[in-house]
PDB file of N, CA and C in Angstrom:
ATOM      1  N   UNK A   1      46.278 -50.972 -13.281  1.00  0.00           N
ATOM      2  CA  UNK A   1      46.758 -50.585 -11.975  1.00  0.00           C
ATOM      3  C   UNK A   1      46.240 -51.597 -10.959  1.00  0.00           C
ATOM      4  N   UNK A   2      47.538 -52.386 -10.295  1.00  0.00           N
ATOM      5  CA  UNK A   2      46.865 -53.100  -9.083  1.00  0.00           C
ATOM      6  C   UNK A   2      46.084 -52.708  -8.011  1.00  0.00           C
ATOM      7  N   UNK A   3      45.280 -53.275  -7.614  1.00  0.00           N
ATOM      8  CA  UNK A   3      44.435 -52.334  -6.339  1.00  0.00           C
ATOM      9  C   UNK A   3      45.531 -53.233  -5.118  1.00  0.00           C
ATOM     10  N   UNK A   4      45.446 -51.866  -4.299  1.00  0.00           N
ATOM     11  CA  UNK A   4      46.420 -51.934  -2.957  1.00  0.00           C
ATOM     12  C   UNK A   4      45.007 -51.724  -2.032  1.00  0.00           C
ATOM     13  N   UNK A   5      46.077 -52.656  -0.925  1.00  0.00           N
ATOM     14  CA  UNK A   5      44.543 -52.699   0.222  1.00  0.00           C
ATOM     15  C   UNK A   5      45.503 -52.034   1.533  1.00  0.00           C
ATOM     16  N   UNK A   6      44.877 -51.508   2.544  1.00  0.00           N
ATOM     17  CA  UNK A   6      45.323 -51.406   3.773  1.00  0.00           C
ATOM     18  C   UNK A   6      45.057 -51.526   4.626  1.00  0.00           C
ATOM     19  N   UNK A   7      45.605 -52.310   5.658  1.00  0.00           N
ATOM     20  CA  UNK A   7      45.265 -52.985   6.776  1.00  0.00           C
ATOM     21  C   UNK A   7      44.760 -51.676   7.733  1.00  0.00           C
ATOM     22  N   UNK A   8      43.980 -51.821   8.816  1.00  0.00           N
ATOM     23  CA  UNK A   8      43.485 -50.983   9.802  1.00  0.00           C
ATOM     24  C   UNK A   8      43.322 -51.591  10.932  1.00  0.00           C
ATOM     25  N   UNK A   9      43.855 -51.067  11.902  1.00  0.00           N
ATOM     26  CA  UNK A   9      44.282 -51.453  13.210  1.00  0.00           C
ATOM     27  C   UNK A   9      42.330 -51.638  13.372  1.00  0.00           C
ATOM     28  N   UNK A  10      42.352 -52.315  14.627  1.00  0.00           N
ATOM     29  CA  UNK A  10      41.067 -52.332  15.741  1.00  0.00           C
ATOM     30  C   UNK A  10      40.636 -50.903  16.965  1.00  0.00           C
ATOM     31  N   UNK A  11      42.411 -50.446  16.886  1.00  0.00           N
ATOM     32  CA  UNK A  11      41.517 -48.975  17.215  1.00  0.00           C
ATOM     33  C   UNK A  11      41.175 -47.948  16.183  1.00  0.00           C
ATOM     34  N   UNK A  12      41.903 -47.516  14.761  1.00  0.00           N
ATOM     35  CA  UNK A  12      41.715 -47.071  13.975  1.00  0.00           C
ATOM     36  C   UNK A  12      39.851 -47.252  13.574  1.00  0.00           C
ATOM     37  N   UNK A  13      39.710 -48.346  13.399  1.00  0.00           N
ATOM     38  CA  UNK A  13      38.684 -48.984  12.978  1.00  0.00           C
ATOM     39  C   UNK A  13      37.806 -48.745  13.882  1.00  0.00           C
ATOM     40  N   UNK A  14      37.606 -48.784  15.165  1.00  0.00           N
ATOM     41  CA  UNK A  14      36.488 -48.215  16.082  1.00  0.00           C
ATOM     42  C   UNK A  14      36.847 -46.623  16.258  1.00  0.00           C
ATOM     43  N   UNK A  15      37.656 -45.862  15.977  1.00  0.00           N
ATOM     44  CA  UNK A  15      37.820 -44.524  15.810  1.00  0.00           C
ATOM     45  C   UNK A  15      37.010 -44.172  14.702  1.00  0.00           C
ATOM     46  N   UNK A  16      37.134 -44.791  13.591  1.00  0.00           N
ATOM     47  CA  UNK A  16      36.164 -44.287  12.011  1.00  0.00           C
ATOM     48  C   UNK A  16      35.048 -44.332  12.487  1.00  0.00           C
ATOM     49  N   UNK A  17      34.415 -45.633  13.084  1.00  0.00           N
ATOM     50  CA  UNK A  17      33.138 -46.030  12.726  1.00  0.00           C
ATOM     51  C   UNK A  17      32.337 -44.664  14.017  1.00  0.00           C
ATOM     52  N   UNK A  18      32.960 -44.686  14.913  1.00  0.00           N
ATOM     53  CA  UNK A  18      32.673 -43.644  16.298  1.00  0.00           C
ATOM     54  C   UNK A  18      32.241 -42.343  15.540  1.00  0.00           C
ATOM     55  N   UNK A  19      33.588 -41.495  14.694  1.00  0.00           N
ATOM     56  CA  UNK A  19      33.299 -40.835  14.097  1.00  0.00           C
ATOM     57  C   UNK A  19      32.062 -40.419  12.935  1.00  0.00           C
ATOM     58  N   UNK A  20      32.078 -41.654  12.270  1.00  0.00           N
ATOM     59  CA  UNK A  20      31.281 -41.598  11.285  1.00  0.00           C
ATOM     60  C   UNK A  20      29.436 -41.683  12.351  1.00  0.00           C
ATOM     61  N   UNK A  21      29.141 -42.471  13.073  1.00  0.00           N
ATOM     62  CA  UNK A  21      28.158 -42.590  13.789  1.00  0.00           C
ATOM     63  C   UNK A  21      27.875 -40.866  14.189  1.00  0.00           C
ATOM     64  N   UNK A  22      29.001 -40.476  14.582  1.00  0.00           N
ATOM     65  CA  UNK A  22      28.669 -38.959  15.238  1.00  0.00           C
ATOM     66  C   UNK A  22      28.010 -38.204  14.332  1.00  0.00           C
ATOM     67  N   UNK A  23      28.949 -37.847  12.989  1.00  0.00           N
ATOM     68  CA  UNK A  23      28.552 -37.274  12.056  1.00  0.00           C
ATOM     69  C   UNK A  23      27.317 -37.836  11.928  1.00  0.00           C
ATOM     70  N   UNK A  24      26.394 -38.880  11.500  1.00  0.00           N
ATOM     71  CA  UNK A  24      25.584 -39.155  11.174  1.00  0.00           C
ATOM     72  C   UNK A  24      24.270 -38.604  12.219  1.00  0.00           C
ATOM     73  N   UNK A  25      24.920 -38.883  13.398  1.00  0.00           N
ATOM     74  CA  UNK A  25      23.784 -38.061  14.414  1.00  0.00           C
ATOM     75  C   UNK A  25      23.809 -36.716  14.323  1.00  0.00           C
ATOM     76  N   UNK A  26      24.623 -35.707  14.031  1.00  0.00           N
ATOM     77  CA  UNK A  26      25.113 -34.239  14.226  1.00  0.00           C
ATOM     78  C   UNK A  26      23.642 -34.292  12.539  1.00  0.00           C
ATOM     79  N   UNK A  27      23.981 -34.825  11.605  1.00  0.00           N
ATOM     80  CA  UNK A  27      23.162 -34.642  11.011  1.00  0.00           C
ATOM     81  C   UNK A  27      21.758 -35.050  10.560  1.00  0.00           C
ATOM     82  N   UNK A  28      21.133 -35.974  11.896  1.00  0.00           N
ATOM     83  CA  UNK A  28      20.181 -36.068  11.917  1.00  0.00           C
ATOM     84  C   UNK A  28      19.430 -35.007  12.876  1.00  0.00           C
ATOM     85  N   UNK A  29      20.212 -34.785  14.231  1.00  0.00           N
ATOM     86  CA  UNK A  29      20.012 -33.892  14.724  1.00  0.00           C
ATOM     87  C   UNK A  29      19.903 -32.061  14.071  1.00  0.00           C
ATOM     88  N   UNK A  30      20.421 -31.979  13.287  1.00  0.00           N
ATOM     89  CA  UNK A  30      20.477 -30.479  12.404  1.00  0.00           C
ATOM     90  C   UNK A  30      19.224 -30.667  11.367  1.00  0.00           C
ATOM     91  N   UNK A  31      18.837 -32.050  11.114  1.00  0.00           N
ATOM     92  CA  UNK A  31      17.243 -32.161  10.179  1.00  0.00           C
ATOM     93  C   UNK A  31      16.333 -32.327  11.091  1.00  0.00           C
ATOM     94  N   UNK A  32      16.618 -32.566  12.582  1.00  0.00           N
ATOM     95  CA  UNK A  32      15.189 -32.056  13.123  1.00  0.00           C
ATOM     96  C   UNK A  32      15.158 -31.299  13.666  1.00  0.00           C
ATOM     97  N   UNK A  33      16.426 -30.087  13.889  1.00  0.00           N
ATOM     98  CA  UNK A  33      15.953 -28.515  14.003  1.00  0.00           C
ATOM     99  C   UNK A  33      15.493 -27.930  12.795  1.00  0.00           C
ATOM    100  N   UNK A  34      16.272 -28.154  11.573  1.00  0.00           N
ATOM    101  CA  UNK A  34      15.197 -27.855  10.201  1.00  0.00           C
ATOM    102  C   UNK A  34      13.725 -28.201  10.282  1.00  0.00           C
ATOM    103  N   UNK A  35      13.375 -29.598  10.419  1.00  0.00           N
ATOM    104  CA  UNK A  35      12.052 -29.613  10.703  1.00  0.00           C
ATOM    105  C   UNK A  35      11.133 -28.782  11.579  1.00  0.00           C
ATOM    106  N   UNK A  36      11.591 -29.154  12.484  1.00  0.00           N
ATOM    107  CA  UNK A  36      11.185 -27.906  13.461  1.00  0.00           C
ATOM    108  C   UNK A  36      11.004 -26.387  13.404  1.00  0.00           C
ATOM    109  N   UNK A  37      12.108 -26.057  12.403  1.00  0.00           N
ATOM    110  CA  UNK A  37      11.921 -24.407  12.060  1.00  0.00           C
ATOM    111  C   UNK A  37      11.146 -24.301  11.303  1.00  0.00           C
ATOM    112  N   UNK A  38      11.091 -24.870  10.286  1.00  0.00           N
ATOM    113  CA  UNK A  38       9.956 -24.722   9.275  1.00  0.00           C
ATOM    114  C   UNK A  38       8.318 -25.007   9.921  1.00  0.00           C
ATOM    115  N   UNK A  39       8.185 -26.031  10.652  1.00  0.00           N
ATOM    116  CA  UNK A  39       7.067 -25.628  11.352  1.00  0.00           C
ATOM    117  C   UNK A  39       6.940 -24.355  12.144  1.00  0.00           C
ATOM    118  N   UNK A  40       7.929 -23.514  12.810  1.00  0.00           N
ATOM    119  CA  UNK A  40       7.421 -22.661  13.439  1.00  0.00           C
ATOM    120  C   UNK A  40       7.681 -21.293  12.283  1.00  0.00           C
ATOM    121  N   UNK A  41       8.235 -21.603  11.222  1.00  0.00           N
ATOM    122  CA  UNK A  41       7.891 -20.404  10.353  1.00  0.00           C
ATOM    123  C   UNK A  41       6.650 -20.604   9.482  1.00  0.00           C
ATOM    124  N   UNK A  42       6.260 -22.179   9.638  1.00  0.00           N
ATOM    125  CA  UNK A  42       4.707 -21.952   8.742  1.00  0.00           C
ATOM    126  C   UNK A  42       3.668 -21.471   9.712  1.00  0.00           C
ATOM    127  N   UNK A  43       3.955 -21.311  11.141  1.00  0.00           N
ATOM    128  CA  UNK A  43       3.151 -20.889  12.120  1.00  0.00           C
ATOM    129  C   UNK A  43       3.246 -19.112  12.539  1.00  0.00           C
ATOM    130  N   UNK A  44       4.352 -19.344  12.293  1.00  0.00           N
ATOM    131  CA  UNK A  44       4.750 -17.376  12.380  1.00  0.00           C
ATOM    132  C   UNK A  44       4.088 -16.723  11.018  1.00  0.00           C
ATOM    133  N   UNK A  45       3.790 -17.521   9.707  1.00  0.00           N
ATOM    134  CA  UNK A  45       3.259 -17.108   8.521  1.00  0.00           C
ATOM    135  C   UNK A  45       1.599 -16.690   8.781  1.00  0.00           C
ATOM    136  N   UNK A  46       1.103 -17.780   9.430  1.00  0.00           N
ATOM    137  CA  UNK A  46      -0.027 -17.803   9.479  1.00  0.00           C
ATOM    138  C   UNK A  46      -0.490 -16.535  10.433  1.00  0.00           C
ATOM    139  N   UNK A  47       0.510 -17.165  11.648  1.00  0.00           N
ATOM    140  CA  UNK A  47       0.029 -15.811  12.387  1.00  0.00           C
ATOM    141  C   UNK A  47       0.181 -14.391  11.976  1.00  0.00           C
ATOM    142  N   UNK A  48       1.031 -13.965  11.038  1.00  0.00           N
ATOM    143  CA  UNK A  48       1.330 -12.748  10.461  1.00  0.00           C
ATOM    144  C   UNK A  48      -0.045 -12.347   9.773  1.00  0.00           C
ATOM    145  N   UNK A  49      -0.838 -13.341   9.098  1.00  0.00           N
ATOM    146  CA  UNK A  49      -1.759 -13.371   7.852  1.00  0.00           C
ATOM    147  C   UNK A  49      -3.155 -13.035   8.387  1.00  0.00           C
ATOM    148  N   UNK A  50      -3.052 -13.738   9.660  1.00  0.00           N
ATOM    149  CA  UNK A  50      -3.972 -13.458  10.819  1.00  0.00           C
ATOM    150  C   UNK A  50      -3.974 -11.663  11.570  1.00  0.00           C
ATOM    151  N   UNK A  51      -2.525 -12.028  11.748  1.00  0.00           N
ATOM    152  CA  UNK A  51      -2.783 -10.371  12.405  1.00  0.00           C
ATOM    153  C   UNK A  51      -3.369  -9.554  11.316  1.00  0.00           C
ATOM    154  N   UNK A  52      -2.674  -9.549  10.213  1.00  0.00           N
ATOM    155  CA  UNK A  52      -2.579  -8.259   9.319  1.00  0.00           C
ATOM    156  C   UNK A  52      -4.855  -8.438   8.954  1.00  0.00           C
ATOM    157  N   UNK A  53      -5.049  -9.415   9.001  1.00  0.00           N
ATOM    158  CA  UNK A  53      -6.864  -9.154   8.707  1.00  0.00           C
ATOM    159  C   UNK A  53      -7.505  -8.703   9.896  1.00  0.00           C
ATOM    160  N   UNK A  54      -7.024  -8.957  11.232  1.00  0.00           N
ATOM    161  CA  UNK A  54      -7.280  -7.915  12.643  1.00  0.00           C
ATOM    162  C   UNK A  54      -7.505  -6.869  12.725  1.00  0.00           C
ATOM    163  N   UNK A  55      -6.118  -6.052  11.749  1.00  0.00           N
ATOM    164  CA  UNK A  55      -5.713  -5.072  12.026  1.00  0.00           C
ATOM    165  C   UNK A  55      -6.462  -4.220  11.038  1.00  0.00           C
ATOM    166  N   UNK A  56      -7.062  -5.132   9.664  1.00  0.00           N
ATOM    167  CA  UNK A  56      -7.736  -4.143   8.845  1.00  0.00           C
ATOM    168  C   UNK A  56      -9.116  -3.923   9.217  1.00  0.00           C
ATOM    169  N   UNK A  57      -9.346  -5.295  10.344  1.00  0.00           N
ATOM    170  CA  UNK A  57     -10.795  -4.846  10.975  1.00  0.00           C
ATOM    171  C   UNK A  57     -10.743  -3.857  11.988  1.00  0.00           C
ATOM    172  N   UNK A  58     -10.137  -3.667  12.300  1.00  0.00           N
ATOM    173  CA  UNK A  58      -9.619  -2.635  13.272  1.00  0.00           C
ATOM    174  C   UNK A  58      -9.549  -1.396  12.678  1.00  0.00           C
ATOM    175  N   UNK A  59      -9.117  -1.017  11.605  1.00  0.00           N
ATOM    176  CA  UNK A  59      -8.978   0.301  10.927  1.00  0.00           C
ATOM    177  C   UNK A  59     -10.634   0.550  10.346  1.00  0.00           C
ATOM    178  N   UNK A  60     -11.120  -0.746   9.728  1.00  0.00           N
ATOM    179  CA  UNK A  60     -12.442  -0.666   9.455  1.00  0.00           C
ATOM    180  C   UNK A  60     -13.627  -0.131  10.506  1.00  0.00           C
ATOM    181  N   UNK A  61     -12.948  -0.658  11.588  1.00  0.00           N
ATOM    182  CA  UNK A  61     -13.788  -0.075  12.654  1.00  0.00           C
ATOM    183  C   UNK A  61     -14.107   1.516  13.319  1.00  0.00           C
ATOM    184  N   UNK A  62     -12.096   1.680  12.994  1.00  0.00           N
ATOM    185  CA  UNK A  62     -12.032   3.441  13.324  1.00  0.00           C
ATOM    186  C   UNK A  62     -12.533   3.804  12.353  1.00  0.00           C
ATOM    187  N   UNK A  63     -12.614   3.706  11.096  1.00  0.00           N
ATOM    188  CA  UNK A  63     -13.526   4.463   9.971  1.00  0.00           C
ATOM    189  C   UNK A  63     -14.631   4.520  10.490  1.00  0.00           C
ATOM    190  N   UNK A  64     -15.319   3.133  10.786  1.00  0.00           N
ATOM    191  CA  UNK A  64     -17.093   3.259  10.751  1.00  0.00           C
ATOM    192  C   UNK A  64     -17.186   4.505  12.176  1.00  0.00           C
ATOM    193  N   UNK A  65     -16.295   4.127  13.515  1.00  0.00           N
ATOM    194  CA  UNK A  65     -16.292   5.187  14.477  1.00  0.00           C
ATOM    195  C   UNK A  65     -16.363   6.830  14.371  1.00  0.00           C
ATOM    196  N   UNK A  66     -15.290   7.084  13.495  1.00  0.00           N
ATOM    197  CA  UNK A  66     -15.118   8.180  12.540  1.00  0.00           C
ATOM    198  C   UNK A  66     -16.104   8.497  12.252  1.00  0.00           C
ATOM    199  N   UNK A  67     -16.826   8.413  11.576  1.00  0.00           N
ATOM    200  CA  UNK A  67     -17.944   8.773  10.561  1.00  0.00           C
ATOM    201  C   UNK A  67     -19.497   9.017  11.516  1.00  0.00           C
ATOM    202  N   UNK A  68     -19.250   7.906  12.118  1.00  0.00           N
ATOM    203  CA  UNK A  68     -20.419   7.727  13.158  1.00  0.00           C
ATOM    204  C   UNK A  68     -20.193   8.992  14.092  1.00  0.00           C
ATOM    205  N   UNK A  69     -19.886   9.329  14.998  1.00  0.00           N
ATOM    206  CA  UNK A  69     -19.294  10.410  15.647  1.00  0.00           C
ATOM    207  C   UNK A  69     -19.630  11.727  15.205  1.00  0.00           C
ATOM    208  N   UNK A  70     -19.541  12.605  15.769  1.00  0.00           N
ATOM    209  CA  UNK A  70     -20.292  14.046  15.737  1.00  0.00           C
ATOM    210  C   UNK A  70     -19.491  14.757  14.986  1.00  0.00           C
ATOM    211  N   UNK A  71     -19.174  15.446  14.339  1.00  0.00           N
ATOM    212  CA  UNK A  71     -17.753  16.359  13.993  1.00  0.00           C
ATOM    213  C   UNK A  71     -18.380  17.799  15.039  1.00  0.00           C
ATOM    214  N   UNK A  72     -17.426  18.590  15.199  1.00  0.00           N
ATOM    215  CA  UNK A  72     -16.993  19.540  16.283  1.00  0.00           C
ATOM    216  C   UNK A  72     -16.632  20.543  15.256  1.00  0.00           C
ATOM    217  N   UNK A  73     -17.082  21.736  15.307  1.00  0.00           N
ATOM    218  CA  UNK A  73     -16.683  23.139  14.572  1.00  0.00           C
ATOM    219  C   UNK A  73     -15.666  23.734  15.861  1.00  0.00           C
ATOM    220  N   UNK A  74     -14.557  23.762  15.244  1.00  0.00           N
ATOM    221  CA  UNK A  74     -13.375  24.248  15.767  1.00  0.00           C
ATOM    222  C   UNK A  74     -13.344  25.616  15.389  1.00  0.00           C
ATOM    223  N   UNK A  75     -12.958  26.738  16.339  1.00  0.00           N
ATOM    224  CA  UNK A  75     -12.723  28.230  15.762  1.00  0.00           C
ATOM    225  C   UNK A  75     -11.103  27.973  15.683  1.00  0.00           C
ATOM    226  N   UNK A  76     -10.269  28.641  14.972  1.00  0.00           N
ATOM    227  CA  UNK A  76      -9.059  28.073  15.292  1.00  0.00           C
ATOM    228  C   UNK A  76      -8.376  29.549  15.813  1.00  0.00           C
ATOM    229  N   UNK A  77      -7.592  29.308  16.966  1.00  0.00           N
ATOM    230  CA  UNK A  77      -7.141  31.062  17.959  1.00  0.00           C
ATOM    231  C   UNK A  77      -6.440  31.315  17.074  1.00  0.00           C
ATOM    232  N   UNK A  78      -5.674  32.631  17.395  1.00  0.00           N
ATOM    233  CA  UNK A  78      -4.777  33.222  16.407  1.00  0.00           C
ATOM    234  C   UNK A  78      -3.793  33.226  17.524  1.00  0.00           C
ATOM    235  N   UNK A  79      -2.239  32.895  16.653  1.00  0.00           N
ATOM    236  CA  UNK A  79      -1.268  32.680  17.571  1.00  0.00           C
ATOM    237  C   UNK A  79      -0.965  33.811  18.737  1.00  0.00           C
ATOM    238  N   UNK A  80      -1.271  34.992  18.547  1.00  0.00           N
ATOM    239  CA  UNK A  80      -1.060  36.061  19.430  1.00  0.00           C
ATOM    240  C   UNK A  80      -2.213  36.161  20.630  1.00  0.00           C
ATOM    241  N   UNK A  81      -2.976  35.071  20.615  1.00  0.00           N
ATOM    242  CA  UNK A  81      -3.740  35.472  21.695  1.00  0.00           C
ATOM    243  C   UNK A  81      -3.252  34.019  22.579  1.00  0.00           C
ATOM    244  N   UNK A  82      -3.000  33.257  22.085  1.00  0.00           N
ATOM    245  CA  UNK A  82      -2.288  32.538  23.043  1.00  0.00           C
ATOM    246  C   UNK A  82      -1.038  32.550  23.793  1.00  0.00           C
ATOM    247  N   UNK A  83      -1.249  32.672  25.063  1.00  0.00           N
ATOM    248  CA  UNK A  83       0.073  33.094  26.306  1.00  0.00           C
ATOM    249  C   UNK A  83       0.873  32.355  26.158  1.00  0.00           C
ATOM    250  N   UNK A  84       1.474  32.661  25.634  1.00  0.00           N
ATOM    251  CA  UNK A  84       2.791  31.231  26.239  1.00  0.00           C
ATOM    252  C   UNK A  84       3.428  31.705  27.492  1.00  0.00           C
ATOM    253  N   UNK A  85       4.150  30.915  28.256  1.00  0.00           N
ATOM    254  CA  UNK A  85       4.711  31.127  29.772  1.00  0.00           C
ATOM    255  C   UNK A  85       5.777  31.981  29.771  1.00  0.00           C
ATOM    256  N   UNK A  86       6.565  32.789  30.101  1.00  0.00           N
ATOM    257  CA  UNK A  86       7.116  33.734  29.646  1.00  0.00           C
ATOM    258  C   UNK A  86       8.042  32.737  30.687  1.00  0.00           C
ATOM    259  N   UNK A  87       9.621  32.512  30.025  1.00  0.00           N
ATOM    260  CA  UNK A  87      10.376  31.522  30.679  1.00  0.00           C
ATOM    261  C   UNK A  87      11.170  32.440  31.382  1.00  0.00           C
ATOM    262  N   UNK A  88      11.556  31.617  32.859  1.00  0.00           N
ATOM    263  CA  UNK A  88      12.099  31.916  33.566  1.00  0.00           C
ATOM    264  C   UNK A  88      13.573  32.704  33.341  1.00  0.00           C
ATOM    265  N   UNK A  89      13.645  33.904  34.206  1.00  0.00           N
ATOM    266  CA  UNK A  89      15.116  34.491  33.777  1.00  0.00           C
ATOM    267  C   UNK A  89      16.274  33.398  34.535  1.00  0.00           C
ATOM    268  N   UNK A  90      17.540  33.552  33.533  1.00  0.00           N
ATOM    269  CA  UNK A  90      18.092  32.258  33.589  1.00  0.00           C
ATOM    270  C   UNK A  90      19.367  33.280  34.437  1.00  0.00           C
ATOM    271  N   UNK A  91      19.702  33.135  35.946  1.00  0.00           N
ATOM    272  CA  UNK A  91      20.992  33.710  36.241  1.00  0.00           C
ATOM    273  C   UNK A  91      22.242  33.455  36.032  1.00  0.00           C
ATOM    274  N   UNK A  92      23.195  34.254  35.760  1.00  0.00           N
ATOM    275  CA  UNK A  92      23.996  34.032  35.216  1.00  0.00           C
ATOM    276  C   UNK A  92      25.140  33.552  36.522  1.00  0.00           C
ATOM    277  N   UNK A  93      26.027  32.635  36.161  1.00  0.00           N
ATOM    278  CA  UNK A  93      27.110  31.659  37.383  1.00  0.00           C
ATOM    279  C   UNK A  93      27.363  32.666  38.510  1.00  0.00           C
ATOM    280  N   UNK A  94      27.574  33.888  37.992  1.00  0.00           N
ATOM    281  CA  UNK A  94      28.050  35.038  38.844  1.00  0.00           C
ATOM    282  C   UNK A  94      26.743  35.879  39.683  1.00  0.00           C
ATOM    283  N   UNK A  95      26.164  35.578  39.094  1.00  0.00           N
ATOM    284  CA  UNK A  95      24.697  36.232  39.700  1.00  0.00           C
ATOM    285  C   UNK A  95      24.072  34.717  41.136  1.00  0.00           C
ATOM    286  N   UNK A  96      24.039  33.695  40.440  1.00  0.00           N
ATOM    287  CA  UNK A  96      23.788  32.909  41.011  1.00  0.00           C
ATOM    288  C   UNK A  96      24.839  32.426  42.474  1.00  0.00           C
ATOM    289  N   UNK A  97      25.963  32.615  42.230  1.00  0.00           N
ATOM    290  CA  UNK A  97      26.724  32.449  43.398  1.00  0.00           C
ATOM    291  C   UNK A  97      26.645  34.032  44.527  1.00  0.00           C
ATOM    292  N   UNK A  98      25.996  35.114  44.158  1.00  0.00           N
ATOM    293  CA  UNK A  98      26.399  36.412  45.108  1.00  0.00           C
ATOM    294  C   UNK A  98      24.934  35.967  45.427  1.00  0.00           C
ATOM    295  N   UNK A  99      23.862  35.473  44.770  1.00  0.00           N
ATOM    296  CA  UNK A  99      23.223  35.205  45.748  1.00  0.00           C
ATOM    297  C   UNK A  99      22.584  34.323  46.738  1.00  0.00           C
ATOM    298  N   UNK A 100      23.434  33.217  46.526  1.00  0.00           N
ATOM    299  CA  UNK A 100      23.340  32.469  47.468  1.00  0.00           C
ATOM    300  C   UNK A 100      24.538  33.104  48.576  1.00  0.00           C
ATOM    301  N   UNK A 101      25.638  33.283  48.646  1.00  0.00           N
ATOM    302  CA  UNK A 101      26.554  34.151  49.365  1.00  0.00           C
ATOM    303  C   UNK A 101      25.429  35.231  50.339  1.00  0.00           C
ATOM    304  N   UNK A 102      24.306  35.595  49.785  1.00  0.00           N
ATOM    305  CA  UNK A 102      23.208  36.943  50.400  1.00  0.00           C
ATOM    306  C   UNK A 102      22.851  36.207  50.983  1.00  0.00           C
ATOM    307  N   UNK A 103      22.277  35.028  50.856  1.00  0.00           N
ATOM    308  CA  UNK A 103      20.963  33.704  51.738  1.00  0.00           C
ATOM    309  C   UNK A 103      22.318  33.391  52.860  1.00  0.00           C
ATOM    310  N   UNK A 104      22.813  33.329  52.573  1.00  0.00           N
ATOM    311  CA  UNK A 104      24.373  32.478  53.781  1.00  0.00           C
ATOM    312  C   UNK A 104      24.214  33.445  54.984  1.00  0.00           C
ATOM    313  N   UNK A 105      25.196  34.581  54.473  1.00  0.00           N
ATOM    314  CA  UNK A 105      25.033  35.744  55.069  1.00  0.00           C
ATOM    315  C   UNK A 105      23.616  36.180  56.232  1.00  0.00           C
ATOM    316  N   UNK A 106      22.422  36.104  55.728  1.00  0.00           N
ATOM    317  CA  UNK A 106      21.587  36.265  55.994  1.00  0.00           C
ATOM    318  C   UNK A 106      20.908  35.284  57.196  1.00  0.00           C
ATOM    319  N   UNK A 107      21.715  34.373  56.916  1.00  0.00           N
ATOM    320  CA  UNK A 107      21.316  32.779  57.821  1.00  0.00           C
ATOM    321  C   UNK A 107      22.318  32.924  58.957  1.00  0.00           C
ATOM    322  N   UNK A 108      23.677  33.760  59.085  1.00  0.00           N
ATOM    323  CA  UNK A 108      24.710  34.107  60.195  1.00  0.00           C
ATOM    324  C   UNK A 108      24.113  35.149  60.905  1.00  0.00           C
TER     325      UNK A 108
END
């Protein structure tokens, strides 16, 4: 098979190379947001690794607090001696309008 060649204009030819340059930046630019992410996920790692030993000194601490601390003898009430608020009677639309109609009245 003969090899066939084809001619390319001077704008064709600065159209490729334009293109191709772009692409080449679009993907240098997309490897140094990769770079970049990966540094801030080896930094979000660390810091995770960090918190989570904080947080067990922290629980270590409410234990030792815990323990240290007095305990309290609780009597515990019996539900019937505690009052609860006896809730308000709720008027009904018709109750509630004759008496404001009484306050009106009362204000003439």
């Amino acid at each position: 098979m003969p090899n066939e060649y084809v001619r390319i204009s001077k704008p064709e030819q600065i159209y490729g190379q334009k293109n191709l340059l772009l692409a080449q930046l679009n993907l240098l630019t997309s490897l140094k947001y990769y770079h970049s992410f990966r540094e801030l996920r080896k930094r979000e790692l660390m810091l995770k690794i960090e918190l989570k030993k904080k947080v067990e000194e922290a629980q270590q601490s409410l234990s030792l607090l815990d323990a240290l601390l007095p305990k309290i003898a609780r009597k515990s009430i019996p539900a019937e001696k505690i009052a609860a608020p006896e809730p308000e009677k709720k008027l009904s639309l018709i109750q509630e309008i004759e008496a404001l109609r009484q306050k009106i009245q009362s204000l003439s």
